[in-house]
Protein backbone atom coordinates (compact mmCIF):
# COMPACT_ATOMS: atom_id res chain seq x y z
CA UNK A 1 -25.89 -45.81 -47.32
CA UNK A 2 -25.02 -49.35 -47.27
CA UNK A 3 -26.90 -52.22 -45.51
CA UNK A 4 -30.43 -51.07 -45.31
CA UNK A 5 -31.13 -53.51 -42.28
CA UNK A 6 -28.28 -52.24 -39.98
CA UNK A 7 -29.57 -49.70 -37.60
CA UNK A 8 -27.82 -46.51 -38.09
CA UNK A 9 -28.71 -43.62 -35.95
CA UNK A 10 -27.70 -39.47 -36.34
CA UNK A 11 -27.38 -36.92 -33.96
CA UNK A 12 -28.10 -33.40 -35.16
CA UNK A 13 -26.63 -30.72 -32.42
CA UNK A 14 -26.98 -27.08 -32.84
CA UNK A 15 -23.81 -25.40 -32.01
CA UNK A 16 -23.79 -22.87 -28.49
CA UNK A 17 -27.82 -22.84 -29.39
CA UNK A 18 -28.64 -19.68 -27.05
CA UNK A 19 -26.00 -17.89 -28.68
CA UNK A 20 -26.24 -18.93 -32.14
CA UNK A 21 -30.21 -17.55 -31.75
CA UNK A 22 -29.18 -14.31 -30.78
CA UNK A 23 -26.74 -13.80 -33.33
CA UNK A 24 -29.07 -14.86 -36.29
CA UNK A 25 -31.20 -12.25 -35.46
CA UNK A 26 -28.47 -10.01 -34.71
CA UNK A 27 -25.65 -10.16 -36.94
CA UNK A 28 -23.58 -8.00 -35.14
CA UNK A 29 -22.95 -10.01 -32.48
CA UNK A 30 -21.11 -12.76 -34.79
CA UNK A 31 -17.18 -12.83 -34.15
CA UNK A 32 -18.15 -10.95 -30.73
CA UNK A 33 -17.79 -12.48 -27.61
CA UNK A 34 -21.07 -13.45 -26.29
CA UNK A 35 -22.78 -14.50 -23.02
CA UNK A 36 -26.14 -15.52 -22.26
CA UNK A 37 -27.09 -15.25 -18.80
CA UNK A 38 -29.57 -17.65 -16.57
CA UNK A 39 -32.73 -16.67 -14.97
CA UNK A 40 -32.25 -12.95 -13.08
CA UNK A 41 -29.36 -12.05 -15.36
CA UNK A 42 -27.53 -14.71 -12.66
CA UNK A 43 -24.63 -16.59 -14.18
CA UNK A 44 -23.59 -17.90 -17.90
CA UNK A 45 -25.53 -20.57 -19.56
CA UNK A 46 -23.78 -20.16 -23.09
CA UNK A 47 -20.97 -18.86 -24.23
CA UNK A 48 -19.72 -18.42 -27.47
CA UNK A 49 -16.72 -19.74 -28.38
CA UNK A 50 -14.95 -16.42 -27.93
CA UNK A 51 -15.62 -16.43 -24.20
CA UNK A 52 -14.66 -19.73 -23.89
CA UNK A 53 -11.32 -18.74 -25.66
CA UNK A 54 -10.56 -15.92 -23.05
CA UNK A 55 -11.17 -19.22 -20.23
CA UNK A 56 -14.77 -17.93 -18.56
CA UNK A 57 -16.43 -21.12 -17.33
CA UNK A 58 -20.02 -22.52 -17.50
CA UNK A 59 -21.59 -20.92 -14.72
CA UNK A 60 -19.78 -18.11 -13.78
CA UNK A 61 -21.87 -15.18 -11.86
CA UNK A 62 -22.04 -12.20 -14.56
CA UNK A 63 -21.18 -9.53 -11.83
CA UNK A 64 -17.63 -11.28 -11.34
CA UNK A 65 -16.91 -11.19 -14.81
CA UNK A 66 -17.60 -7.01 -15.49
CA UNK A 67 -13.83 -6.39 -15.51
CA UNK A 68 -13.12 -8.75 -17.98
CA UNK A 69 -16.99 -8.13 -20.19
CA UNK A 70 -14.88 -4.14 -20.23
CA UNK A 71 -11.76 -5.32 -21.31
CA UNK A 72 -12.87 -7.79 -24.15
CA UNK A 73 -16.37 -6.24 -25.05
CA UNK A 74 -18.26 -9.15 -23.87
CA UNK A 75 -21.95 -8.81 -24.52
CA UNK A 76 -23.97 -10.40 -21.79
CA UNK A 77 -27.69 -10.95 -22.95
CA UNK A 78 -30.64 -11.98 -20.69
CA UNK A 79 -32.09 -15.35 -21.33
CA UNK A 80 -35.33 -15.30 -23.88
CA UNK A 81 -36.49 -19.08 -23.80
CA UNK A 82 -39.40 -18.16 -25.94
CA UNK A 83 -37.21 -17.19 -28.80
CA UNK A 84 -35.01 -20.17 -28.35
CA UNK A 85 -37.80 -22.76 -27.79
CA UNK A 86 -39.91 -21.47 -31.04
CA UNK A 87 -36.46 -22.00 -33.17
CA UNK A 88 -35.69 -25.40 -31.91
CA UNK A 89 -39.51 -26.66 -32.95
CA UNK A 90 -38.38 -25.47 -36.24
CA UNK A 91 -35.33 -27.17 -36.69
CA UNK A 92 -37.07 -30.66 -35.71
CA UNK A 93 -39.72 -29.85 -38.00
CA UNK A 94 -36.92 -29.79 -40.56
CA UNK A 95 -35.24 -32.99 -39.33
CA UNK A 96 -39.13 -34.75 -39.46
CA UNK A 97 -38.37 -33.98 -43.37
CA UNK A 98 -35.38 -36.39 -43.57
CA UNK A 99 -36.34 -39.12 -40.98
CA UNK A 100 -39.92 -39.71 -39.48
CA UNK A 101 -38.55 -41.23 -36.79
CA UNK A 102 -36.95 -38.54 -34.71
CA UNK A 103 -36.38 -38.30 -30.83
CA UNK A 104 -36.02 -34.79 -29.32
CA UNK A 105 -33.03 -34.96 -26.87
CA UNK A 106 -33.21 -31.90 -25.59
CA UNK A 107 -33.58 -28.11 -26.90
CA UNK A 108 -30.74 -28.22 -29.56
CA UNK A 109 -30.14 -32.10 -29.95
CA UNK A 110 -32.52 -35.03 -31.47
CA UNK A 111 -31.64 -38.17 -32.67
CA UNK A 112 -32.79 -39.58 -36.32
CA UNK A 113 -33.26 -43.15 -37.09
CA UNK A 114 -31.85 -43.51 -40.98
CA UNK A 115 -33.16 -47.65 -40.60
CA UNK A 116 -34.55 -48.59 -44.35
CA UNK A 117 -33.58 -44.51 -45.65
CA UNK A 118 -30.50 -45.94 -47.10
CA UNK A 119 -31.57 -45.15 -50.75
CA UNK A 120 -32.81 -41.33 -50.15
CA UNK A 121 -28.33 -40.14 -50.14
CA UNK A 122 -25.45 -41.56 -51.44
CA UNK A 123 -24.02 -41.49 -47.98
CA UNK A 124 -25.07 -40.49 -44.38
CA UNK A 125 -22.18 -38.01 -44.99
CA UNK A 126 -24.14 -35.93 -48.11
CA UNK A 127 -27.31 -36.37 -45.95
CA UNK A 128 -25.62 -34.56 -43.06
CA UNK A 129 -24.46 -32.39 -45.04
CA UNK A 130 -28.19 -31.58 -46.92
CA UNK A 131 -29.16 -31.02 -43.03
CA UNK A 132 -26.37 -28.39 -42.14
CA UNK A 133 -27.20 -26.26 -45.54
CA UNK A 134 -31.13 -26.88 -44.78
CA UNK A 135 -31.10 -25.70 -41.16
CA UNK A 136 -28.89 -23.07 -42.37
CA UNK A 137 -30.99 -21.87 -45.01
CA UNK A 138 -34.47 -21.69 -42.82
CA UNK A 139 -32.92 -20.86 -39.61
CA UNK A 140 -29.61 -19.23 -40.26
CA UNK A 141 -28.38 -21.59 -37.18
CA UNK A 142 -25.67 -23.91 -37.39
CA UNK A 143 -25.23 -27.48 -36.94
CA UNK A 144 -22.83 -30.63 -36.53
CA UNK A 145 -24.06 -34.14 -37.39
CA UNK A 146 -22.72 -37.43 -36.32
CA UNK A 147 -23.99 -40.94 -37.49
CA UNK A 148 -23.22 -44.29 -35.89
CA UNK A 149 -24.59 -48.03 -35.16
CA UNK A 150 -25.62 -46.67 -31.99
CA UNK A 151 -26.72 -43.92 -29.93
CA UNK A 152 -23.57 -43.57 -28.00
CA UNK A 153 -21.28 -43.42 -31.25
CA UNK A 154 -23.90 -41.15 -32.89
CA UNK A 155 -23.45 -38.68 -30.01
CA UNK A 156 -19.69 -39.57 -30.25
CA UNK A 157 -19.50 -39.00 -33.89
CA UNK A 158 -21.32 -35.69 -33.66
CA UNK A 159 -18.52 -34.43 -30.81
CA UNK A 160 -15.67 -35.43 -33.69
CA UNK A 161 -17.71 -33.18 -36.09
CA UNK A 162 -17.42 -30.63 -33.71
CA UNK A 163 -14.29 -30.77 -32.50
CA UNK A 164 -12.41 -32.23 -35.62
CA UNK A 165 -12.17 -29.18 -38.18
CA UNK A 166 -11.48 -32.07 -41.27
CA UNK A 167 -14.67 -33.22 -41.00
CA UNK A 168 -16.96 -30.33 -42.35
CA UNK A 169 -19.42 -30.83 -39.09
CA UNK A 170 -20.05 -34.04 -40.50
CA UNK A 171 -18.61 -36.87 -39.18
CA UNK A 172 -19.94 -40.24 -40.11
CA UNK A 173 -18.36 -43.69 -38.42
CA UNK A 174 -20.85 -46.34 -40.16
CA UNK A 175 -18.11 -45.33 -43.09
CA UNK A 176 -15.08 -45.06 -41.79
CA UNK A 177 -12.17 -47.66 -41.33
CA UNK A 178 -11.48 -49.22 -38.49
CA UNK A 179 -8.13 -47.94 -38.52
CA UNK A 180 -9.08 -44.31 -38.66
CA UNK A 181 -11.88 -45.08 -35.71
CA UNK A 182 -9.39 -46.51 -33.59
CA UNK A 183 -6.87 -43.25 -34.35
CA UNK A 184 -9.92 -40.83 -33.10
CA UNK A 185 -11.41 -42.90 -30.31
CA UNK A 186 -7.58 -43.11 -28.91
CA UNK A 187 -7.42 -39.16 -28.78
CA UNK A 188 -10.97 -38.53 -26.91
CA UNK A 189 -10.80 -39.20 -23.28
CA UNK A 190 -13.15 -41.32 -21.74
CA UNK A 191 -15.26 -38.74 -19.64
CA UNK A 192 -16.34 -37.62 -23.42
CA UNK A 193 -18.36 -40.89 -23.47
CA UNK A 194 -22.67 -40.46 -23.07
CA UNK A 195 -23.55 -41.49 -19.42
CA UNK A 196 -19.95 -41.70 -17.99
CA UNK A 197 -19.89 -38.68 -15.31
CA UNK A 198 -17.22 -37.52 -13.49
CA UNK A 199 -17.25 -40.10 -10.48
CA UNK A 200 -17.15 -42.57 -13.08
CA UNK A 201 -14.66 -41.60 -15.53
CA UNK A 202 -12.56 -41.23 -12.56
CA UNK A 203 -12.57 -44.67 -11.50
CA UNK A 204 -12.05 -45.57 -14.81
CA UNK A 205 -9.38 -43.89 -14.97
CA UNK A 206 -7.76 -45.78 -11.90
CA UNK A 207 -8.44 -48.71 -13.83
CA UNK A 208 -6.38 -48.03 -16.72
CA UNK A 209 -9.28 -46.60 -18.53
CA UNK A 210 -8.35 -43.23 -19.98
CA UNK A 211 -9.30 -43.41 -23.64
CA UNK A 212 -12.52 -44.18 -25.60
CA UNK A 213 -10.79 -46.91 -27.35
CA UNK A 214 -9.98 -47.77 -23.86
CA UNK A 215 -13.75 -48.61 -23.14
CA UNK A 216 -14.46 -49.91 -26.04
CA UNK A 217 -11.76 -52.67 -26.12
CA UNK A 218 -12.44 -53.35 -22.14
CA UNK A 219 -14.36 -56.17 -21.59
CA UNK A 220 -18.83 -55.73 -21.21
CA UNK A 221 -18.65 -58.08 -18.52
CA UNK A 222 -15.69 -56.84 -16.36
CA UNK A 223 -17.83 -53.27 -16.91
CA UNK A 224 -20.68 -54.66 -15.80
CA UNK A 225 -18.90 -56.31 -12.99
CA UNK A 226 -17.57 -52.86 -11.59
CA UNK A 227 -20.57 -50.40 -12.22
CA UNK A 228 -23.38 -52.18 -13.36
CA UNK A 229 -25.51 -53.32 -16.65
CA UNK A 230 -25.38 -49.56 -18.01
CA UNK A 231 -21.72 -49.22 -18.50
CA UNK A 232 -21.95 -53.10 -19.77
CA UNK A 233 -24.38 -51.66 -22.16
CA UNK A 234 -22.18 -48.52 -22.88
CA UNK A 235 -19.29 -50.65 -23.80
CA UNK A 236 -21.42 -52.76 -26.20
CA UNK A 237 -22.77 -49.25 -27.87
CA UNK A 238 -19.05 -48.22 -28.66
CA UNK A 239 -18.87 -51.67 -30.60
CA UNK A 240 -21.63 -51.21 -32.85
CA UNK A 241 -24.37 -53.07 -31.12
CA UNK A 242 -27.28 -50.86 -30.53
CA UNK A 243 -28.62 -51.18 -27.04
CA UNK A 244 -30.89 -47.98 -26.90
CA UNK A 245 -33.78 -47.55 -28.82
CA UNK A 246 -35.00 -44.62 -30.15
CA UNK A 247 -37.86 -42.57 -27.61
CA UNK A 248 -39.94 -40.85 -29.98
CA UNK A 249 -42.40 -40.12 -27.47
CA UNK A 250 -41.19 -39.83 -23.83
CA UNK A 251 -43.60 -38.09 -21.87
CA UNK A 252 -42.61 -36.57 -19.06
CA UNK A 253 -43.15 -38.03 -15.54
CA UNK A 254 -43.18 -35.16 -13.53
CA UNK A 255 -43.21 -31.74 -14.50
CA UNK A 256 -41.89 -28.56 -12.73
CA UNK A 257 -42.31 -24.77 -13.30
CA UNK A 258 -40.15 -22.63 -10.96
CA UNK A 259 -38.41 -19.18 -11.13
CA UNK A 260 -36.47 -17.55 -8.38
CA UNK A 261 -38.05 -13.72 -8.43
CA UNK A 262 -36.44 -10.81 -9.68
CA UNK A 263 -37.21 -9.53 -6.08
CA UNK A 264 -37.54 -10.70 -2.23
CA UNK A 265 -41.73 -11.88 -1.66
CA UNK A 266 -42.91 -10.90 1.81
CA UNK A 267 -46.62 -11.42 1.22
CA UNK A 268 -48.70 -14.35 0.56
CA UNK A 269 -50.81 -12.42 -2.05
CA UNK A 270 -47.54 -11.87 -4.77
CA UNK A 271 -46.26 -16.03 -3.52
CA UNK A 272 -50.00 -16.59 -5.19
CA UNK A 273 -49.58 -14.55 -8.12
CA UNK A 274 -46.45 -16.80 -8.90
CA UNK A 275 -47.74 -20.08 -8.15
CA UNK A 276 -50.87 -19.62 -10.17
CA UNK A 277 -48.62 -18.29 -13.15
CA UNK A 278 -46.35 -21.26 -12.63
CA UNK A 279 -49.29 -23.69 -12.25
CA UNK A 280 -50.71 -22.56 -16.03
CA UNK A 281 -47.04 -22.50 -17.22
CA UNK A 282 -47.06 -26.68 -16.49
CA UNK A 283 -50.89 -26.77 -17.35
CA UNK A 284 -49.75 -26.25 -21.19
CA UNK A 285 -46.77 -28.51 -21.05
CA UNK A 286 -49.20 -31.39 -19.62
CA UNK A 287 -52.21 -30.72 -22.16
CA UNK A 288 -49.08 -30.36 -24.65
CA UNK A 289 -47.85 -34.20 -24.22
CA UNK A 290 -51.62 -35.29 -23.78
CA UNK A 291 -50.97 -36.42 -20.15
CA UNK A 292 -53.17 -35.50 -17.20
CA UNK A 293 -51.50 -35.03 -13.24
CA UNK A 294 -53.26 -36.61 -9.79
CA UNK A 295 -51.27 -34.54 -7.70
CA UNK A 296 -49.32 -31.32 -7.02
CA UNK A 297 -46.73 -30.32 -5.03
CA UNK A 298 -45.94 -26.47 -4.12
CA UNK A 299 -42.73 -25.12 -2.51
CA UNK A 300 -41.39 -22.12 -1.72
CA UNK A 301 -37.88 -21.13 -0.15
CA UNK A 302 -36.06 -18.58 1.07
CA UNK A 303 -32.40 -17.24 -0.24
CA UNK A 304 -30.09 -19.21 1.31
CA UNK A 305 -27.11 -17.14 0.39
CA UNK A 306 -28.09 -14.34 2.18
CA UNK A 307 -27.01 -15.41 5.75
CA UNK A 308 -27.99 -12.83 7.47
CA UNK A 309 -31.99 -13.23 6.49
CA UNK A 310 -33.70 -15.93 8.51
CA UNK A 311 -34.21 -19.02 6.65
CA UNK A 312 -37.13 -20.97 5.79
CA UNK A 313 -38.16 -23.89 3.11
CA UNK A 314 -41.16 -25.84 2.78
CA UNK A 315 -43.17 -27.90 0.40
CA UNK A 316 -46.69 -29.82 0.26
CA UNK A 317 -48.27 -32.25 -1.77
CA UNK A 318 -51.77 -31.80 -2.55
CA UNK A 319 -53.44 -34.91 -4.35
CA UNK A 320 -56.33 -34.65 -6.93
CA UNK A 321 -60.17 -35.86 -6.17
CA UNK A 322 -60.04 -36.50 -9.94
CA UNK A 323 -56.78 -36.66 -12.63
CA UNK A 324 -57.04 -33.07 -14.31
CA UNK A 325 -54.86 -30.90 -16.60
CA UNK A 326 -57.34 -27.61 -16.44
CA UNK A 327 -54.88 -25.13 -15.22
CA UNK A 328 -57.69 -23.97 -12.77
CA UNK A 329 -57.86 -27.19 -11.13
CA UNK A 330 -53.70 -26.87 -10.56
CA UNK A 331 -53.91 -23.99 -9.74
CA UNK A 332 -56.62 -24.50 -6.80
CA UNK A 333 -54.64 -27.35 -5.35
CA UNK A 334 -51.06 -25.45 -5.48
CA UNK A 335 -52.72 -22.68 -4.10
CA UNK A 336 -54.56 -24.76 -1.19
CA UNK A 337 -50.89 -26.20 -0.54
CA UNK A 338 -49.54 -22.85 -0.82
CA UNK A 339 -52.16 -22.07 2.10
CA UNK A 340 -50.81 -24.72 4.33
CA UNK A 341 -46.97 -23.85 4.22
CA UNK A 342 -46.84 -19.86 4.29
CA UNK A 343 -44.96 -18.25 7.20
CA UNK A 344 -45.34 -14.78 7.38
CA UNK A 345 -41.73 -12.89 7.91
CA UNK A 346 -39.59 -14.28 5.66
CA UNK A 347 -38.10 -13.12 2.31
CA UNK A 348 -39.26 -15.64 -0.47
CA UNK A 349 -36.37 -15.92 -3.19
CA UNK A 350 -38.12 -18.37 -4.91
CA UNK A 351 -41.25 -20.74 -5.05
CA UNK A 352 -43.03 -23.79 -7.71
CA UNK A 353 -45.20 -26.91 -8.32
CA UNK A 354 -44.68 -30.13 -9.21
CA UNK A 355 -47.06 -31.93 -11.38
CA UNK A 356 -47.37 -35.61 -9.75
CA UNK A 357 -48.79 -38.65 -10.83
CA UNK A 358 -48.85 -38.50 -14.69
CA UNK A 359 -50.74 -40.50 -16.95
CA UNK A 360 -52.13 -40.41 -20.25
CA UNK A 361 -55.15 -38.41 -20.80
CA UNK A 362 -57.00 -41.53 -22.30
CA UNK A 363 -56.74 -43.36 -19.28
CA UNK A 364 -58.89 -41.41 -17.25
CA UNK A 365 -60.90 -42.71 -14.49
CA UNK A 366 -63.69 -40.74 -13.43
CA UNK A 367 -65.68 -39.95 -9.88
CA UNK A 368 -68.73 -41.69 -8.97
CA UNK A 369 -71.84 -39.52 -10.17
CA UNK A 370 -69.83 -37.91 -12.19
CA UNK A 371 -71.86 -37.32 -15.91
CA UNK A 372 -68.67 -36.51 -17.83
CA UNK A 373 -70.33 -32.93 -18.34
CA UNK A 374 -67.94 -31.38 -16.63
CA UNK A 375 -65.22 -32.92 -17.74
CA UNK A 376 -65.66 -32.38 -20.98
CA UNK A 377 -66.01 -28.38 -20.64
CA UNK A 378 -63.03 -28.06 -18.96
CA UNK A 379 -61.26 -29.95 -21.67
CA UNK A 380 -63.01 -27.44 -24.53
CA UNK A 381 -62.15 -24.40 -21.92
CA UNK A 382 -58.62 -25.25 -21.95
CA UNK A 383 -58.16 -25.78 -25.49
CA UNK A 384 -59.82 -22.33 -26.43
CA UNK A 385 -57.45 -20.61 -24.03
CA UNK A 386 -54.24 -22.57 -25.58
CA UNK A 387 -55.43 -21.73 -28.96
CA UNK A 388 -56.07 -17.99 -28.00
CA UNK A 389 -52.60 -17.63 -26.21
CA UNK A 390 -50.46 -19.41 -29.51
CA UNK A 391 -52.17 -16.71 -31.76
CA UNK A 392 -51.93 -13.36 -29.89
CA UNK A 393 -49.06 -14.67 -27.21
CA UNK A 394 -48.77 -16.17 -23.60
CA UNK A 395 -50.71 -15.02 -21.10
CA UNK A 396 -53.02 -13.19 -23.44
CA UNK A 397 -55.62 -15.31 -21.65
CA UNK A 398 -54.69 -15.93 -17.89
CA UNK A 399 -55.71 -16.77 -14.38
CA UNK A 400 -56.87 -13.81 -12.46
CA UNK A 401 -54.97 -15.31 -9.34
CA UNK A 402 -51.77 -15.04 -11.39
CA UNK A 403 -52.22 -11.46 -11.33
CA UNK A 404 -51.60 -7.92 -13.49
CA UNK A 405 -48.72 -6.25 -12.27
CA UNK A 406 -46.16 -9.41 -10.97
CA UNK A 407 -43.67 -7.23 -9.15
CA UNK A 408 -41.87 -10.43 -8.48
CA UNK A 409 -41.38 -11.53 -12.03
CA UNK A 410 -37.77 -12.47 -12.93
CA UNK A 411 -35.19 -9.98 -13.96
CA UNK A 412 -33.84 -9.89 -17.74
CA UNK A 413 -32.92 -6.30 -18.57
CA UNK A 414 -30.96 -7.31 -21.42
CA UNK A 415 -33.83 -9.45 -23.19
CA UNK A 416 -33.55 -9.47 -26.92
CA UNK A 417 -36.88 -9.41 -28.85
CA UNK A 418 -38.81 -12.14 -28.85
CA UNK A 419 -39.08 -11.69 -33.00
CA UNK A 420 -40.95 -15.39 -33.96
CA UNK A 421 -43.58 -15.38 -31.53
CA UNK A 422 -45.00 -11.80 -30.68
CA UNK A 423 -46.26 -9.36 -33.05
CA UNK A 424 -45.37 -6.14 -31.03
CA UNK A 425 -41.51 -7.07 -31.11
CA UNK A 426 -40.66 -7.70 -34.45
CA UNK A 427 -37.99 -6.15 -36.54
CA UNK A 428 -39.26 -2.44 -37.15
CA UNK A 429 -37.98 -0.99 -40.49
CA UNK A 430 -37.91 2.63 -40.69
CA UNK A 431 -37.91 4.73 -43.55
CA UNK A 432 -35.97 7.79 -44.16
């Protein structure tokens, strides 16, 4: 894999990931046209390529697309993050197999470093290709790869795999000429670059800019000049010089839980239910990247679509006597906050908290007095309930503010199974 001191980096990118879930547990749904649909069964978060074929956009509210779901036997599915969370986890514990050093990007993207791996493959391109057969083989999901000197060619080079059929999925530019770089980069338009946005490809544009190549032969400094260090930094990415390190661990530094409810909320009793669900929802994720919070902030809102409902919004911030990540001590201070901004006569679309003020959960600083006792049970407490709710499923172990019944819990009445992480939906086979 060449030079075994020149940083090479991959992206590994699962292909329409919500979709590509559903249809590996449902094979049925391959070569259909496929939607699945945000929070309430709202709008389209993924489409499969079909749908994107007959022109229905990102976004696009599910009720205005019922015609055309009749015409074309589109299959609109409700949104089941638990299944899609559990089989991202196990493609990255596949990628930790080929790379220790891996940075999760987001739920279907992480980045490898292949620095000193040079002598595992023959080539970055067989590696990438070991990857696609691997993930397909354990997860029946697929995936494009794309390896560069940097980040931003990485994620480059894994949008040629995708879009660039004579590749395989694999596309590899530490390899390839310059020649054949320069013939690619000249054919992908410049908003296709990481970190250049709309506003900015569009000045870029006015500049002459249209291209990758474009970018990449434009001067750092005249970059920097017009928009700043980051597009100086961009431009020397697309040249080969690495500029961004990898984040292996990049703890959050807030983190927010929010749903808008499958129904309108009139009372302050169902508002708590949600916030006290929500609050152990961002409990786990805190515990989960070893952080603790000092403060929380609640807020709740009203639909502002419906015009002619009266309108209302508000939001607190509640600080902690002591950092904490014991969902009962969230909970208590969203639902203090909650307390403080609750108008009675208004139809709550939606509500969440904020977790404020993180820091790592070895740096805290106790209370004067305080023997550690406490601390220390609430720590135990929490784990036992995490460790009861990953073997028999969430919530098996809850707050009783969060409630039994949760009238207001979002809609999804076209949920698939949640087959990897609950025992009472798996696959039943029935005999004859």
């Amino acid at each position: 894999m060449g030079d075994p001191t020149k940083q090479i980096f991959a992206l590994v990118d699962v292909n329409n990931m919500y979709v590509s879930c559903e249809r590996a547990f449902n094979p049925r749904l391959r070569d259909r046209p496929v939607v699945v649909l945000s929070n309430n069964d709202g709008c389209a978060v993924a489409r499969s390529n079909e749908v994107k074929a007959l022109g229905v956009p990102m976004g696009a509210p599910w009720f205005q697309m019922r015609d055309l779901a009749r015409q074309h036997g589109i299959v609109g599915l409700s949104s089941n993050y638990t299944l899609y969370a559990d089989m991202s986890n196990r493609i990255m514990t596949i990628l930790r197999t080929y790379s220790p050093n891996v940075e999760v990007y987001s739920i279907d993207e992480s980045f490898l470093s292949l620095n000193g791996l040079g002598g595992l493959w023959t080539s970055p391109t067989a590696m990438g290709q070991d990857i696609r057969a691997k993930v397909a083989q354990w997860t029946s999901l697929p995936v494009c790869v794309g390896v560069g000197q940097s980040k931003t060619l990485a994620k480059l080079a894994n949008h040629v795999a995708k879009k660039f059929p004579l590749f395989n999925s694999v596309a590899d530019f530490t390899t390839m000429s310059d020649a054949r770089t320069a013939w690619l980069l000249q054919r992908i338009e410049v908003g296709e670059v990481w970190g250049v946005g709309r506003r900015i490809s569009a000045k870029l544009r006015a500049m002459g800019i249209n291209t990758v190549q474009d970018l990449k032969d434009a001067p750092p400094s005249t970059m920097r000049a017009h928009f700043g260090v980051v597009l100086e930094r961009t431009c020397n990415e697309l040249r080969g010089i690495s500029c961004l390190e990898l984040e292996e661990v990049a703890p959050r530094k807030e983190i927010v839980s929010s749903r808008s409810f499958g129904t309108m909320v009139i009372t302050a009793a169902e508002l708590g239910e949600s916030i006290s669900t929500y609050a152990a929802r961002a409990g786990e994720k805190l515990r989960g990247q070893h952080s603790l919070c000092g403060a929380v902030h609640v807020f709740v809102q009203t639909n502002r679509f419906r015009e002619r409902d009266e309108q209302y919004s508000n939001g607190i911030t509640i600080p902690l006597v002591e950092p904490s990540a014991d969902n009962r001590v969230l909970a208590g201070a969203a639902l203090q906050g909650l307390a403080m901004i609750f108008r009675e006569g208004f139809k709550y679309k939606k509500a969440g908290i904020m977790l404020m003020d993180l820091q790592p959960d070895t740096r805290r600083q106790g209370v004067l007095f305080d023997a550690g006792q406490d601390r220390a049970r609430s720590v135990a407490t929490m784990a036992a309930l995490d460790a009861l709710n990953e073997r028999f499923g969430r919530d098996t172990v809850h707050l009783g503010s969060a409630g039994l019944v949760r009238r207001w819990a979002m809609l999804s009445e076209n949920r698939t199974p949640r087959y990897t992480t609950s025992w009472t939906e798996l696959p039943k086979v029935l005999a004859k």
